[in-house]
PDB file of N, CA and C in Angstrom:
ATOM      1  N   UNK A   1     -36.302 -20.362 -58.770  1.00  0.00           N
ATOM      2  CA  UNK A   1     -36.249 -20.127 -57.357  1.00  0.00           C
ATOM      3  C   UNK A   1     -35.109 -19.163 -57.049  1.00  0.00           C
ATOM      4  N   UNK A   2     -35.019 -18.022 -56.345  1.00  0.00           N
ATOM      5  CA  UNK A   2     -34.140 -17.420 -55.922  1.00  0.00           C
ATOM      6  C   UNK A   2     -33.829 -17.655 -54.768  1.00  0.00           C
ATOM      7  N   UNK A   3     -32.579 -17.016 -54.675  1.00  0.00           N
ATOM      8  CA  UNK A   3     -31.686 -17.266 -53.734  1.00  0.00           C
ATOM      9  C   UNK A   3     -31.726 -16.199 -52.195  1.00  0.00           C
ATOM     10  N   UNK A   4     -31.968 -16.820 -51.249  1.00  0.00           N
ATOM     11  CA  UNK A   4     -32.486 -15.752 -50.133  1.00  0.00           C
ATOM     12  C   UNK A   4     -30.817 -15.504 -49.496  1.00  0.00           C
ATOM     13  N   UNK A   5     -30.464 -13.674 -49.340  1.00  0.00           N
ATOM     14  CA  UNK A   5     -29.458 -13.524 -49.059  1.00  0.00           C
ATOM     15  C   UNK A   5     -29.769 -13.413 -47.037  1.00  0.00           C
ATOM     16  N   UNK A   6     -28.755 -13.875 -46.036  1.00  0.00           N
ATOM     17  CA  UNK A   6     -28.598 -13.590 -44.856  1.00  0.00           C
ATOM     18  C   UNK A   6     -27.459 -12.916 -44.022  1.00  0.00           C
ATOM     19  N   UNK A   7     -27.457 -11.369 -44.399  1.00  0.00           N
ATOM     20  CA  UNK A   7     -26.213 -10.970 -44.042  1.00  0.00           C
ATOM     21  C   UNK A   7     -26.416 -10.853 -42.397  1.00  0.00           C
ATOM     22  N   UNK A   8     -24.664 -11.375 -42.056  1.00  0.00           N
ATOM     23  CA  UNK A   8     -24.773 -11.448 -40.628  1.00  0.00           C
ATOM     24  C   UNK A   8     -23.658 -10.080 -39.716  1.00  0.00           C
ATOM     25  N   UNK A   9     -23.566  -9.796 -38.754  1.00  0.00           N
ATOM     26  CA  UNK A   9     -22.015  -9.066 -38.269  1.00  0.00           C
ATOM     27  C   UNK A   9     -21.469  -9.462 -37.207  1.00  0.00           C
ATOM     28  N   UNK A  10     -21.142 -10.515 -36.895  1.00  0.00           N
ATOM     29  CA  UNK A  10     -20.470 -11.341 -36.054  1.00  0.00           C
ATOM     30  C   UNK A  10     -19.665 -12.093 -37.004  1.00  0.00           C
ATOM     31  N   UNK A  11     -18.410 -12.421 -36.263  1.00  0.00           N
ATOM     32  CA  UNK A  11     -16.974 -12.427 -36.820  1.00  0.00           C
ATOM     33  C   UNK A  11     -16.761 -11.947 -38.401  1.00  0.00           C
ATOM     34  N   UNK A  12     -17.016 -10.943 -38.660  1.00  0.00           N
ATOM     35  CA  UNK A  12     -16.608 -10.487 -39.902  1.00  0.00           C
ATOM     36  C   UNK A  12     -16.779 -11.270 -40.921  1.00  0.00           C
ATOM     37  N   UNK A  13     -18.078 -11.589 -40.842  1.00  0.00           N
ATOM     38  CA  UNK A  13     -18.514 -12.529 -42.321  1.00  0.00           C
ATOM     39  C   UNK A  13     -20.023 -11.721 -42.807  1.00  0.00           C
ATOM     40  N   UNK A  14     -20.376 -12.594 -43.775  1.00  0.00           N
ATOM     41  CA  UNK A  14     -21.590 -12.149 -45.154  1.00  0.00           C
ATOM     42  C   UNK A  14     -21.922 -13.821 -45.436  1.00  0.00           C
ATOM     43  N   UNK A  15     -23.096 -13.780 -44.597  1.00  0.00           N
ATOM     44  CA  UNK A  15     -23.303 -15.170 -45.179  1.00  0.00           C
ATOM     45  C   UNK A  15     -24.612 -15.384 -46.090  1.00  0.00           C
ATOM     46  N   UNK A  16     -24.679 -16.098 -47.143  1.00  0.00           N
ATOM     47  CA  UNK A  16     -25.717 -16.391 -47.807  1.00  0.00           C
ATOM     48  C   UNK A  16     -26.496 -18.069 -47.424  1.00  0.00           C
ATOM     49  N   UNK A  17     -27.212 -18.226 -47.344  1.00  0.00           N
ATOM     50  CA  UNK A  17     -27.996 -19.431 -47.221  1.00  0.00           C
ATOM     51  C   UNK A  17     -27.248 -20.851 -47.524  1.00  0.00           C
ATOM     52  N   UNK A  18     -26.365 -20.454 -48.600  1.00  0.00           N
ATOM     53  CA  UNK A  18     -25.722 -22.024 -49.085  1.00  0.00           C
ATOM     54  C   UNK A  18     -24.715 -21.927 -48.809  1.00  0.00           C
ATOM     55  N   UNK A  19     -23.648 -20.646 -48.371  1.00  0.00           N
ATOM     56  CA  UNK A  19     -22.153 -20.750 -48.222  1.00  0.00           C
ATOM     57  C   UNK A  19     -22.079 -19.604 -47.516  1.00  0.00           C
ATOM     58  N   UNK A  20     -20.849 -19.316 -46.485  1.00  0.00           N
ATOM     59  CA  UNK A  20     -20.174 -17.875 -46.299  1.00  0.00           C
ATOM     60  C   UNK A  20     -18.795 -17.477 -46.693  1.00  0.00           C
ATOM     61  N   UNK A  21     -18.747 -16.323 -46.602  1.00  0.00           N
ATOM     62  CA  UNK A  21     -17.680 -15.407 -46.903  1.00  0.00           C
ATOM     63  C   UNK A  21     -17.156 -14.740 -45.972  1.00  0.00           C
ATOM     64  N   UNK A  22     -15.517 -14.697 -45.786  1.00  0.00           N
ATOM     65  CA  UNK A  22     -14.842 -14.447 -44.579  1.00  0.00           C
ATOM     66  C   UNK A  22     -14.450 -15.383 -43.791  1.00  0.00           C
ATOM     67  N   UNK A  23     -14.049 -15.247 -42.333  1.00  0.00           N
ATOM     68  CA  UNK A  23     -13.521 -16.548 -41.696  1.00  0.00           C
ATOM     69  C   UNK A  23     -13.600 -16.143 -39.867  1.00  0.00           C
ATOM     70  N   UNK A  24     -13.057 -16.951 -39.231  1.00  0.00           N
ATOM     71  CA  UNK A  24     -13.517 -16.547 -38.081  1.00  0.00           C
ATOM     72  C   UNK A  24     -12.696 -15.741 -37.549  1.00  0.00           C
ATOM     73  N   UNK A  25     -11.721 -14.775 -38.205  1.00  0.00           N
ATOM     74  CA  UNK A  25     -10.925 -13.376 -37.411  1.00  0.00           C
ATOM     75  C   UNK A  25     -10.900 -12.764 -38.530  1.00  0.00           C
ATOM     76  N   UNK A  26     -10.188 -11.603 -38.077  1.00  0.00           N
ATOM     77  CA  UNK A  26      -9.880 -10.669 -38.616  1.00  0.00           C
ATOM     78  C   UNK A  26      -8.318 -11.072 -39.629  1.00  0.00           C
ATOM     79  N   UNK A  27      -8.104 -10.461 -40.768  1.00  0.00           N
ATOM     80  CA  UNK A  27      -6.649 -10.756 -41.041  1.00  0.00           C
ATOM     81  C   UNK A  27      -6.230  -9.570 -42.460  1.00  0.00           C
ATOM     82  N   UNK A  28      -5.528  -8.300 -41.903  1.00  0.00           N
ATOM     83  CA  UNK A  28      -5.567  -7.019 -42.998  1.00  0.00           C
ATOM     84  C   UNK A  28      -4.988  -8.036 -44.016  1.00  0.00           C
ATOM     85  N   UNK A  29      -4.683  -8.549 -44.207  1.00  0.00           N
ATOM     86  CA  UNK A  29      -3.963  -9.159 -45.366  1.00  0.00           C
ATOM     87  C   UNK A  29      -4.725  -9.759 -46.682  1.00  0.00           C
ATOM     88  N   UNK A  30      -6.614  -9.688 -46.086  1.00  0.00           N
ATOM     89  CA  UNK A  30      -6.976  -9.856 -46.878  1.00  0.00           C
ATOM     90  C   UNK A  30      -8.403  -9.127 -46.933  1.00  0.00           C
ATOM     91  N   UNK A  31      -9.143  -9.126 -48.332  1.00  0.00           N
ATOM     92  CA  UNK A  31     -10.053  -8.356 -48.121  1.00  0.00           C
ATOM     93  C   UNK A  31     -11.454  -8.776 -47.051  1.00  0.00           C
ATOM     94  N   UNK A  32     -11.363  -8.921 -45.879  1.00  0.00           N
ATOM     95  CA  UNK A  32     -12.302  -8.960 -44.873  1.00  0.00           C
ATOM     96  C   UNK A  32     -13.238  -7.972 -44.381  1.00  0.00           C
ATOM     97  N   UNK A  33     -14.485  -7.995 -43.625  1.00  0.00           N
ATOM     98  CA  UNK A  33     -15.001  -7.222 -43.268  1.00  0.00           C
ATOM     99  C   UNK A  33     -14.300  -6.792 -41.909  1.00  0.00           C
ATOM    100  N   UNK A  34     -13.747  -5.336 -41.684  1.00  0.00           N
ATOM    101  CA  UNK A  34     -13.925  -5.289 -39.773  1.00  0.00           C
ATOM    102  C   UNK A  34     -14.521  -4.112 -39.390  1.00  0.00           C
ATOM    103  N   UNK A  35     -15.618  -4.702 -38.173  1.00  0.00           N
ATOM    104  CA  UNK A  35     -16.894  -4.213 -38.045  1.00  0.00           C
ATOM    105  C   UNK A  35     -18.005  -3.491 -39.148  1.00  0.00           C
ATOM    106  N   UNK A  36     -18.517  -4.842 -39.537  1.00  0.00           N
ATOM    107  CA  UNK A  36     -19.686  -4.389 -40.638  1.00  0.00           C
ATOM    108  C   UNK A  36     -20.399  -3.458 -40.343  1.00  0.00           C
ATOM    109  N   UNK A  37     -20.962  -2.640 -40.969  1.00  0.00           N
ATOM    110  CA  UNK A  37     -21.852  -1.898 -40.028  1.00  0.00           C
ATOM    111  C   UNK A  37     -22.914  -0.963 -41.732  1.00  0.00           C
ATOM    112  N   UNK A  38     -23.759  -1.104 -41.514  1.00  0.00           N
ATOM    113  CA  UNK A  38     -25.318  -0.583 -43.072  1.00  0.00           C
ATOM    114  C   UNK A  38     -24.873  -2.486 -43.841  1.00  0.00           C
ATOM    115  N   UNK A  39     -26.236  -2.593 -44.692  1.00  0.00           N
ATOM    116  CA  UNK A  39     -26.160  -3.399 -45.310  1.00  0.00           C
ATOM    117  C   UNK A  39     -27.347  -2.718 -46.509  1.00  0.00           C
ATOM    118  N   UNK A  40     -27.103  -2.860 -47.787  1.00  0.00           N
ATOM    119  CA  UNK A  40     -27.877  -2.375 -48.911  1.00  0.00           C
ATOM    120  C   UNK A  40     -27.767  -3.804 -49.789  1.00  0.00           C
ATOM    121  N   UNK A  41     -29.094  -4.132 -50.154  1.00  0.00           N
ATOM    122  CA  UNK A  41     -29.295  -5.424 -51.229  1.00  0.00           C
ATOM    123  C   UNK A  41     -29.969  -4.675 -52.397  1.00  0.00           C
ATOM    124  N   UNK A  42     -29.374  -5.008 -53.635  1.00  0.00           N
ATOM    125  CA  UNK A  42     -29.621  -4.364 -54.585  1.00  0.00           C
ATOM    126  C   UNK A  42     -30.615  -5.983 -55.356  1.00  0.00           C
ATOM    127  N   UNK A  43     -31.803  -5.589 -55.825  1.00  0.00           N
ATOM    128  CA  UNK A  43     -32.650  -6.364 -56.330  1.00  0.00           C
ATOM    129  C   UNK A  43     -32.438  -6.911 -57.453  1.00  0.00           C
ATOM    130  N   UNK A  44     -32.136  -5.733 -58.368  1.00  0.00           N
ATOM    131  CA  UNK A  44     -31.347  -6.292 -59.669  1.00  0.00           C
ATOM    132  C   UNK A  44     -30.426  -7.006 -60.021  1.00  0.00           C
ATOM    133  N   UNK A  45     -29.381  -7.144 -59.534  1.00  0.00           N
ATOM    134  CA  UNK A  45     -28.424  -7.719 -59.893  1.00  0.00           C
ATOM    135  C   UNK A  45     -27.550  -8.399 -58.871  1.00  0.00           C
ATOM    136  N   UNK A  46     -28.253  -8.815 -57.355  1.00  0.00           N
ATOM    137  CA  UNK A  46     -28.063  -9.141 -56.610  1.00  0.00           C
ATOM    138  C   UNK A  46     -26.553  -9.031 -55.975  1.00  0.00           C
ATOM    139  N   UNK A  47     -25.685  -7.809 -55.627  1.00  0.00           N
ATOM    140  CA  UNK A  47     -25.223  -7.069 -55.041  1.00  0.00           C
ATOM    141  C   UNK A  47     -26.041  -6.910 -53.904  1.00  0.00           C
ATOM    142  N   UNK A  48     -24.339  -7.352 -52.736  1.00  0.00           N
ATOM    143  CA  UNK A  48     -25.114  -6.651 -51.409  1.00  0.00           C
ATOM    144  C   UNK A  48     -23.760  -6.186 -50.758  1.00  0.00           C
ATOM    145  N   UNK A  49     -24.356  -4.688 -50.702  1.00  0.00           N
ATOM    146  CA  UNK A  49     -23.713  -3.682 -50.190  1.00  0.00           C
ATOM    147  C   UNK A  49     -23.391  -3.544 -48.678  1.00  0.00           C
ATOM    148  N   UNK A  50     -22.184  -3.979 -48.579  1.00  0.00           N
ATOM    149  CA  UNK A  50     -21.895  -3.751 -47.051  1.00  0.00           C
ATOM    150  C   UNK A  50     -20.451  -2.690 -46.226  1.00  0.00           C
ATOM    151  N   UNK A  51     -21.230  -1.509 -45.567  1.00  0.00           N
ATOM    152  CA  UNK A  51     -20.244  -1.161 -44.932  1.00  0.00           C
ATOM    153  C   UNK A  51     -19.224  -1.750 -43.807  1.00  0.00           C
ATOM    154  N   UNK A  52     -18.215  -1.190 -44.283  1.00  0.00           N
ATOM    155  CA  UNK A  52     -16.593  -1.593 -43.536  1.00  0.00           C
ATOM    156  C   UNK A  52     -16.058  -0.679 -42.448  1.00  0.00           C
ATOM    157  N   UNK A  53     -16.965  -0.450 -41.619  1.00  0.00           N
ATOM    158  CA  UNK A  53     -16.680   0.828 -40.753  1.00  0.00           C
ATOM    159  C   UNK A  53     -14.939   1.081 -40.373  1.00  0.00           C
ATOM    160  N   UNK A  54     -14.361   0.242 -39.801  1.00  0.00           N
ATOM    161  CA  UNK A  54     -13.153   0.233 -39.354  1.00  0.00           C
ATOM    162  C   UNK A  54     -11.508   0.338 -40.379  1.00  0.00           C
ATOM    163  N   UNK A  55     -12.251  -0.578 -41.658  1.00  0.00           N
ATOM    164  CA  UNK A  55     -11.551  -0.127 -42.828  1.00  0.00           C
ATOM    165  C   UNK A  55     -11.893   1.013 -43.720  1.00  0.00           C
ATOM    166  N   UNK A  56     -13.149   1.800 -43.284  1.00  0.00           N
ATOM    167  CA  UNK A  56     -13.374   2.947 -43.580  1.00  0.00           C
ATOM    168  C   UNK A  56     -13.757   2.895 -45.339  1.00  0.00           C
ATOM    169  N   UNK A  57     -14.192   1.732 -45.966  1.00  0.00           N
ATOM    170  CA  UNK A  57     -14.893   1.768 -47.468  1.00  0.00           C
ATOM    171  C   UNK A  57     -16.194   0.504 -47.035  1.00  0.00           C
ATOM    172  N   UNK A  58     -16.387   0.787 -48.567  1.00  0.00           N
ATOM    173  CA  UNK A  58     -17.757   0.077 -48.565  1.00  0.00           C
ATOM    174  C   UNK A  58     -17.305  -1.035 -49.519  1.00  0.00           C
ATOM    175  N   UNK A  59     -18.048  -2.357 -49.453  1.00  0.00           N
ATOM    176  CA  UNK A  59     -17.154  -3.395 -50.306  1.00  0.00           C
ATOM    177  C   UNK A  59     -18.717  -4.039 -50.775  1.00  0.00           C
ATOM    178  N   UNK A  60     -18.489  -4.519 -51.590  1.00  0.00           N
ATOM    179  CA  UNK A  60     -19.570  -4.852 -52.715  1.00  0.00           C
ATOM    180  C   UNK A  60     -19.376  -6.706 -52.540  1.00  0.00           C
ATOM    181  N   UNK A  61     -20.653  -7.345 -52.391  1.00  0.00           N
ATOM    182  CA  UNK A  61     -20.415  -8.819 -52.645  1.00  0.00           C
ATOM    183  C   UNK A  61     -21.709  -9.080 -53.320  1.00  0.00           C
ATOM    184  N   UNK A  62     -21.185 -10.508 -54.183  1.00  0.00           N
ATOM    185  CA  UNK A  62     -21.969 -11.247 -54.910  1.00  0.00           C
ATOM    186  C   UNK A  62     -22.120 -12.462 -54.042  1.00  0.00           C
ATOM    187  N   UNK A  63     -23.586 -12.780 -54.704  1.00  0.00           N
ATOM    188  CA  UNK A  63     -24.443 -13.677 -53.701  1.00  0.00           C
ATOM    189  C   UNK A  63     -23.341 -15.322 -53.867  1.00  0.00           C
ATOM    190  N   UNK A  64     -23.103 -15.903 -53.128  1.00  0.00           N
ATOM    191  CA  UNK A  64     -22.039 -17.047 -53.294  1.00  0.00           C
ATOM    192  C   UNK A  64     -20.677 -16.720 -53.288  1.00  0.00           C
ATOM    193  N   UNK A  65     -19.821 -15.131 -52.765  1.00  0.00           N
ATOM    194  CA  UNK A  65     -18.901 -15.254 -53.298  1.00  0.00           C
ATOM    195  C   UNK A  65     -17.847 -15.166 -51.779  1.00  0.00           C
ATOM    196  N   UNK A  66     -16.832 -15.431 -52.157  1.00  0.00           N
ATOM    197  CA  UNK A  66     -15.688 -15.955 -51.400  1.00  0.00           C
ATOM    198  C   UNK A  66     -14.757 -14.841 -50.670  1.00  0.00           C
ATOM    199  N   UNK A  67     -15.031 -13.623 -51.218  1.00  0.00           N
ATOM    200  CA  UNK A  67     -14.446 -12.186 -50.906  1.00  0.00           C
ATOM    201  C   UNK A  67     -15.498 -11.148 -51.808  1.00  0.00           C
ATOM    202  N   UNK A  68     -15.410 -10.313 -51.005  1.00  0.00           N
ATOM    203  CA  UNK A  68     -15.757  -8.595 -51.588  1.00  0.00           C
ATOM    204  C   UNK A  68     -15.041  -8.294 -52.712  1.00  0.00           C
ATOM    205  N   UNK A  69     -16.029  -7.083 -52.808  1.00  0.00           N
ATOM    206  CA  UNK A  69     -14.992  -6.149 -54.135  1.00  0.00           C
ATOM    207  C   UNK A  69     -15.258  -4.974 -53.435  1.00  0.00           C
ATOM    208  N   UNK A  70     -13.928  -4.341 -52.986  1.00  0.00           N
ATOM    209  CA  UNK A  70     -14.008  -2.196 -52.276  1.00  0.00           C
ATOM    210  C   UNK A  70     -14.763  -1.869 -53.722  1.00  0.00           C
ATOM    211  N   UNK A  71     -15.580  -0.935 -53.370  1.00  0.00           N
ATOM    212  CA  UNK A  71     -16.545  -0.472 -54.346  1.00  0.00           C
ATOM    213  C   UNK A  71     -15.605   1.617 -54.020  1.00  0.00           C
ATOM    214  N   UNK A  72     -15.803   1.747 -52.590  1.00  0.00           N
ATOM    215  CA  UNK A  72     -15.687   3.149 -52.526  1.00  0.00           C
ATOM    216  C   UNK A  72     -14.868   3.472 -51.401  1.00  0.00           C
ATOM    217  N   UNK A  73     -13.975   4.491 -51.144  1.00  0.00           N
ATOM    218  CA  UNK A  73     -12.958   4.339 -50.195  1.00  0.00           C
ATOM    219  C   UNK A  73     -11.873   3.207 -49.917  1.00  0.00           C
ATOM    220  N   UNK A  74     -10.689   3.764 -49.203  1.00  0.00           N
ATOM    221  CA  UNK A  74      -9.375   2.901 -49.516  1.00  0.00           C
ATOM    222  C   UNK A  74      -9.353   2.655 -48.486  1.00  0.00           C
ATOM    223  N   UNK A  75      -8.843   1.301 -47.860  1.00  0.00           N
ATOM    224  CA  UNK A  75      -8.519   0.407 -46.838  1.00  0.00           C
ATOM    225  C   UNK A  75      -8.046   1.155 -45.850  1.00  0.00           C
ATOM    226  N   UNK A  76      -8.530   1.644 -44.548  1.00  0.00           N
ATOM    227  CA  UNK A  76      -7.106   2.054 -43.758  1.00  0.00           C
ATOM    228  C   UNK A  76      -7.204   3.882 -43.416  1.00  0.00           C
ATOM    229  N   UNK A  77      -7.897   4.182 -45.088  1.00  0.00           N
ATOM    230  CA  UNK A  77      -7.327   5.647 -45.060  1.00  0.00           C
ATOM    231  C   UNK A  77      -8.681   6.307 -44.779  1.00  0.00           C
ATOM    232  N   UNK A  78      -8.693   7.279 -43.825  1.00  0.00           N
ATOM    233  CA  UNK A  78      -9.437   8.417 -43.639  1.00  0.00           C
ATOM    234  C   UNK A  78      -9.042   9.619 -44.269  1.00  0.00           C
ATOM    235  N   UNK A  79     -10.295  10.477 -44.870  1.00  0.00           N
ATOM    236  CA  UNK A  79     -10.614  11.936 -45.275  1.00  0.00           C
ATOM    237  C   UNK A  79     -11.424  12.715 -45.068  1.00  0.00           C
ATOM    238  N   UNK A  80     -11.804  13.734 -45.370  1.00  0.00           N
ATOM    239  CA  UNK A  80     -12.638  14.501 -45.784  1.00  0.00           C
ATOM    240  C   UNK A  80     -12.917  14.605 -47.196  1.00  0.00           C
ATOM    241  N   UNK A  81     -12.250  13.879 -48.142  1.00  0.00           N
ATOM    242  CA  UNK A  81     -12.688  14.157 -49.742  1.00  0.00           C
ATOM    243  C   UNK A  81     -13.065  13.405 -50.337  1.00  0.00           C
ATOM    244  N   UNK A  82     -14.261  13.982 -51.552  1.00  0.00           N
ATOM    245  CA  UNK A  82     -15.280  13.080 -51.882  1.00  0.00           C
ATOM    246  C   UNK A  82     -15.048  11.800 -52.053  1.00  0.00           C
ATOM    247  N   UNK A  83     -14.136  11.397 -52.392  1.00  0.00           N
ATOM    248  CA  UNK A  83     -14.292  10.001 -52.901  1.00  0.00           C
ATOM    249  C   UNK A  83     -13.657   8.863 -51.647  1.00  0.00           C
ATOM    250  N   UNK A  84     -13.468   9.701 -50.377  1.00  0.00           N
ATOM    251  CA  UNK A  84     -12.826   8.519 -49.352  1.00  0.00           C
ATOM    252  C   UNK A  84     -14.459   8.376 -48.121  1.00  0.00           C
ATOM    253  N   UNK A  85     -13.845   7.716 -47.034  1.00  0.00           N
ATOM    254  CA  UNK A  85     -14.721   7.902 -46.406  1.00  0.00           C
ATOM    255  C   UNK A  85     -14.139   7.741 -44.624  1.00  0.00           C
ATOM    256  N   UNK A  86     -14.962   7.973 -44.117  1.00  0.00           N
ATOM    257  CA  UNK A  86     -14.287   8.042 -42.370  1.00  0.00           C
ATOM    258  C   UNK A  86     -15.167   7.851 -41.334  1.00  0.00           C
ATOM    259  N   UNK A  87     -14.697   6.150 -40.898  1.00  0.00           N
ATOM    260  CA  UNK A  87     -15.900   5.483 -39.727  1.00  0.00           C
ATOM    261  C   UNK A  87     -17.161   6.143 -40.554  1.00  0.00           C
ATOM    262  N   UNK A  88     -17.250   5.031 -41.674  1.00  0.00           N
ATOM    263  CA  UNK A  88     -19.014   5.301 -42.036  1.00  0.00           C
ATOM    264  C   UNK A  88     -19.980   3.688 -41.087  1.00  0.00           C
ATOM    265  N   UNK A  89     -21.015   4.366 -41.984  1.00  0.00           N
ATOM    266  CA  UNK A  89     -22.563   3.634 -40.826  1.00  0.00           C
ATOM    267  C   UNK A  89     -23.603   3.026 -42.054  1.00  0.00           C
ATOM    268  N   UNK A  90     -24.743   3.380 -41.517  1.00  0.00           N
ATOM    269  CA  UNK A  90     -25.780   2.209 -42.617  1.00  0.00           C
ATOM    270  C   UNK A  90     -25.112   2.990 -43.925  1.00  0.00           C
ATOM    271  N   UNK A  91     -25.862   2.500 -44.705  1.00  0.00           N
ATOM    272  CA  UNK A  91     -26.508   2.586 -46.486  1.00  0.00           C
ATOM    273  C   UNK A  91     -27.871   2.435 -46.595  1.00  0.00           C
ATOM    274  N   UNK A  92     -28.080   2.786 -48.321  1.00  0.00           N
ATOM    275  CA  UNK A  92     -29.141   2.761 -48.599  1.00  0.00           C
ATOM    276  C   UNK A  92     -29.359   2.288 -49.964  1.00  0.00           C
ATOM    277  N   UNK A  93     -29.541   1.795 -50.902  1.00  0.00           N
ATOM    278  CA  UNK A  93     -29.909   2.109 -52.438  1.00  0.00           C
ATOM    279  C   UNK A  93     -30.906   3.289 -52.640  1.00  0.00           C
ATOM    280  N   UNK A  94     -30.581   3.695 -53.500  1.00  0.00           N
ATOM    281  CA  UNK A  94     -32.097   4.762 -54.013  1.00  0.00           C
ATOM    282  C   UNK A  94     -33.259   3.500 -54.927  1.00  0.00           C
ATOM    283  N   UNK A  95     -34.174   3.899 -54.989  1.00  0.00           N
ATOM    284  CA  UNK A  95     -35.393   2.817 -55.618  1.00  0.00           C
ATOM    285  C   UNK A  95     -34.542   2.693 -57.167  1.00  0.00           C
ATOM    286  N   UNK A  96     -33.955   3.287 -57.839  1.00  0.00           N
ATOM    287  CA  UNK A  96     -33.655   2.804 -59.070  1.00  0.00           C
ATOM    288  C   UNK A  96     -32.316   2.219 -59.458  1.00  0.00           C
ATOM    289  N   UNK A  97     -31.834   2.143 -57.535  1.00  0.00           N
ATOM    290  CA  UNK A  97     -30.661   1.662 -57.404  1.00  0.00           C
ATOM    291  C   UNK A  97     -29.483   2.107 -58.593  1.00  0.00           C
ATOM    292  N   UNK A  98     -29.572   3.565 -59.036  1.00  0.00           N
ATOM    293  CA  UNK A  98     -28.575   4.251 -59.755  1.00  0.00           C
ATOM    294  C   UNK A  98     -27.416   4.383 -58.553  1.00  0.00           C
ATOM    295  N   UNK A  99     -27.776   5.127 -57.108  1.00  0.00           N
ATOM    296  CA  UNK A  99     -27.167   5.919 -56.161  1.00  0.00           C
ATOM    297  C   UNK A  99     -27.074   4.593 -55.127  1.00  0.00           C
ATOM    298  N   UNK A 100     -25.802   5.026 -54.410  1.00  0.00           N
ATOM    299  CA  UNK A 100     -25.825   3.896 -53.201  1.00  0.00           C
ATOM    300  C   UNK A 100     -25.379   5.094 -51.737  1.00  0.00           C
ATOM    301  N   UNK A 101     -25.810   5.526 -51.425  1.00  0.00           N
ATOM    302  CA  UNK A 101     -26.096   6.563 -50.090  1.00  0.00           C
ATOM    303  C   UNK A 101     -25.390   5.886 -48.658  1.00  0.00           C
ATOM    304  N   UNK A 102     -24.584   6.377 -48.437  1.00  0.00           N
ATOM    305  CA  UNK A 102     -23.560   6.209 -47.442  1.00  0.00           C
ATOM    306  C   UNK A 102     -23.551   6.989 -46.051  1.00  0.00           C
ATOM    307  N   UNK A 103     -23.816   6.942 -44.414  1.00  0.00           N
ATOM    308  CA  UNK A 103     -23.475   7.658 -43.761  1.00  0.00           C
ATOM    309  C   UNK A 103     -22.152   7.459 -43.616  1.00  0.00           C
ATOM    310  N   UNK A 104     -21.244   9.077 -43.772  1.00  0.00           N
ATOM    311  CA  UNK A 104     -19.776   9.414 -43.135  1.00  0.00           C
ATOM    312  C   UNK A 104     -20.447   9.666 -42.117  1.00  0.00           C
ATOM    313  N   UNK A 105     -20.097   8.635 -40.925  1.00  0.00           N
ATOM    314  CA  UNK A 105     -19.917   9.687 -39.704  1.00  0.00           C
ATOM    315  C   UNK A 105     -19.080  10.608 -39.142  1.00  0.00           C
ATOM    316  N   UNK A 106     -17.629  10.054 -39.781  1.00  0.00           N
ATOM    317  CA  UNK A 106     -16.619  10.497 -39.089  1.00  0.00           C
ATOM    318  C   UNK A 106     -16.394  12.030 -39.385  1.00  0.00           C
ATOM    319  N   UNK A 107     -17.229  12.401 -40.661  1.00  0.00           N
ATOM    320  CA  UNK A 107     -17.249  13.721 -41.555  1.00  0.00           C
ATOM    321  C   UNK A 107     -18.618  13.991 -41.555  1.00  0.00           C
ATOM    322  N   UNK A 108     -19.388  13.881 -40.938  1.00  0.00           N
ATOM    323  CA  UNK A 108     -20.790  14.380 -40.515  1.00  0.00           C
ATOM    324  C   UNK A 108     -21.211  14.860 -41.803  1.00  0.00           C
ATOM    325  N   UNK A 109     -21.741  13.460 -42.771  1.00  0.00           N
ATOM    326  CA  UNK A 109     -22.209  13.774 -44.048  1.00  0.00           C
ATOM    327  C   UNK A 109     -22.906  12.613 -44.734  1.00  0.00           C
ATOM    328  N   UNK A 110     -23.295  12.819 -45.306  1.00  0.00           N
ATOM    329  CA  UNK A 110     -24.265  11.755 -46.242  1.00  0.00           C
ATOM    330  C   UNK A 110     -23.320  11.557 -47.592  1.00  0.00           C
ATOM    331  N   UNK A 111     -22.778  10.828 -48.277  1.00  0.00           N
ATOM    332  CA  UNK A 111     -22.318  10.580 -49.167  1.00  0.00           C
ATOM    333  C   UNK A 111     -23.093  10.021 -49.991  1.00  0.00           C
ATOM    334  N   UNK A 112     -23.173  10.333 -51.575  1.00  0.00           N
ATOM    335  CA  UNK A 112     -23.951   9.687 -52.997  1.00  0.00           C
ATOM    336  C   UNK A 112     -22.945   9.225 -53.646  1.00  0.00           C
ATOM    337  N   UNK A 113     -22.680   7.267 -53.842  1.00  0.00           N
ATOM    338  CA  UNK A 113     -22.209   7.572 -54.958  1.00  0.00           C
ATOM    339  C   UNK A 113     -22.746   6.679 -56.046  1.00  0.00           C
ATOM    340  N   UNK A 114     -22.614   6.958 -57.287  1.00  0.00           N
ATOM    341  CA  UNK A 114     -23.163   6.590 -58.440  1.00  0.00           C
ATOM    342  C   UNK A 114     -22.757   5.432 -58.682  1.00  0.00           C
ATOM    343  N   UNK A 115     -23.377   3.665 -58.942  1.00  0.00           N
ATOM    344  CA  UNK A 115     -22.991   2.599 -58.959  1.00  0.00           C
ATOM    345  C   UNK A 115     -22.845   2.507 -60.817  1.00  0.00           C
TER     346      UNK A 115
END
């Protein structure tokens, strides 16, 4: 039987069916979501990809888990260069879920990056 994921964006949580992740505020001190914003579920290996608009990266969670992992972009920091990101928006997987496709809005761009 698998496990049905329910990501939510109200108070900065990722909840799955049997448990959530996060808490009911905000707190930089730890790795939290603020303002979620794209969600990408990867089939394989059950990764679900959620943008961090306000912390400006994308953070990676496992189904049951207690905190994220930043996958791409640094907490805080805005750029223009490839590897950061600025007030991004949805995601996507590509079908062979190699690529995880990012809107920058803040840099009016589509970002690829390779998982």
């Amino acid at each position: 039987m698998q496990k049905k994921i329910l990501p939510t964006f109200d108070r900065h949580q990722l909840r799955t069916l049997k448990r959530k992740s996060g808490s009911n505020g905000y707190d930089e001190s730890r790795p939290q979501l603020k303002n979620s914003a794209g969600v990408g579920v990867s089939s394989t290996d059950q990764w679900v990809y959620v943008g961090d608009q306000d912390n400006h990266r994308m953070v990676k969670w496992v189904v049951n888990a207690t905190q994220g992992l930043i996958v791409f972009g640094v907490t805080g920091v805005t750029s223009s260069m490839s590897s950061l990101l600025n007030t991004l928006g949805d995601c996507a997987l590509d079908p062979t879920e190699a690529f995880l496709y990012v809107a920058d809005y803040g840099n009016h761009r589509i970002q690829r990056f390779r998982l």
